[in-house]
Protein backbone atom coordinates (compact mmCIF):
# COMPACT_ATOMS: atom_id res chain seq x y z
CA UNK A 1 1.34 19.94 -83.85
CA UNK A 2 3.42 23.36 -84.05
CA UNK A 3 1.23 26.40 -85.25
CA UNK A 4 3.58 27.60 -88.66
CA UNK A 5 2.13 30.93 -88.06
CA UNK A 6 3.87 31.46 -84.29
CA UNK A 7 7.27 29.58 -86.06
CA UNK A 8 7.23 32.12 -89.05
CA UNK A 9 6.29 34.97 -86.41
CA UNK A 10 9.54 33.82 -83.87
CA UNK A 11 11.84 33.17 -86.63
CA UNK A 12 10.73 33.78 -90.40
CA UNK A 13 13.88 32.77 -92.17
CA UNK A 14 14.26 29.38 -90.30
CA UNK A 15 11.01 28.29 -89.71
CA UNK A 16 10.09 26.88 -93.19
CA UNK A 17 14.11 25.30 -94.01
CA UNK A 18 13.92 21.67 -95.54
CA UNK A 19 15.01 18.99 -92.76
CA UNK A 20 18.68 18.21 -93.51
CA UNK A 21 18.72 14.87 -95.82
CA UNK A 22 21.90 11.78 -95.22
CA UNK A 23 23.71 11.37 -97.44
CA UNK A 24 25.29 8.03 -98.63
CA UNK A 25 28.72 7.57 -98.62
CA UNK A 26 30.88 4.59 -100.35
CA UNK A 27 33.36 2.36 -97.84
CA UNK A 28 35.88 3.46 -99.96
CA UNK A 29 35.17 7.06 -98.67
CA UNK A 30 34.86 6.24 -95.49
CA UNK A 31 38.17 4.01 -95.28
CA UNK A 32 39.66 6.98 -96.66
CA UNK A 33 38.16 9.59 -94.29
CA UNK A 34 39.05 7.43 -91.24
CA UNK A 35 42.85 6.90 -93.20
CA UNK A 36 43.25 10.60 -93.35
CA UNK A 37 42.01 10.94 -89.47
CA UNK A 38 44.48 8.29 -88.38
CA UNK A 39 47.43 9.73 -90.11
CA UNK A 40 47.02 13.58 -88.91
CA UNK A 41 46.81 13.30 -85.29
CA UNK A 42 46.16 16.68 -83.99
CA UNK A 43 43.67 17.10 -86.66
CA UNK A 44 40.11 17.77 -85.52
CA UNK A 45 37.18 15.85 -87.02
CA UNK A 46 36.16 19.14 -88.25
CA UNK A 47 38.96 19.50 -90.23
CA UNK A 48 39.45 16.20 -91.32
CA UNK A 49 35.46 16.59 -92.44
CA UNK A 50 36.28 20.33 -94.28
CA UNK A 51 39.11 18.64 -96.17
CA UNK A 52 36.71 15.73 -97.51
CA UNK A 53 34.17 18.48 -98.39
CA UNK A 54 31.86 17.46 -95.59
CA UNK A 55 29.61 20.37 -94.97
CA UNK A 56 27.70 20.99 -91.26
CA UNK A 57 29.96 18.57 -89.23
């Protein structure tokens, strides 16, 4: 078990962040995010994610 005390001392405005929750997303989303990936080559999945409003990628 991690000591909170020693987290909040080595880093006080990360050591308490909520874990990251998934989030759920339809096949018609998903068909369209791999669509949208297909059709722009040189695109990174980065970008492709940014332009669907997909945040921490």
């Amino acid at each position: 078990m991690v000591d909170t005390l020693m987290l909040d001392l080595l880093a006080p405005e990360g050591a308490r962040r909520r874990p990251m929750t998934m989030k759920n997303y339809s096949d018609k989303f998903k068909a369209d995010a791999v669509a949208l990936r297909e059709s722009t080559p040189t695109a990174t999945y980065k970008s492709v994610a940014a332009s669907l409003g997909i945040k921490n990628c």
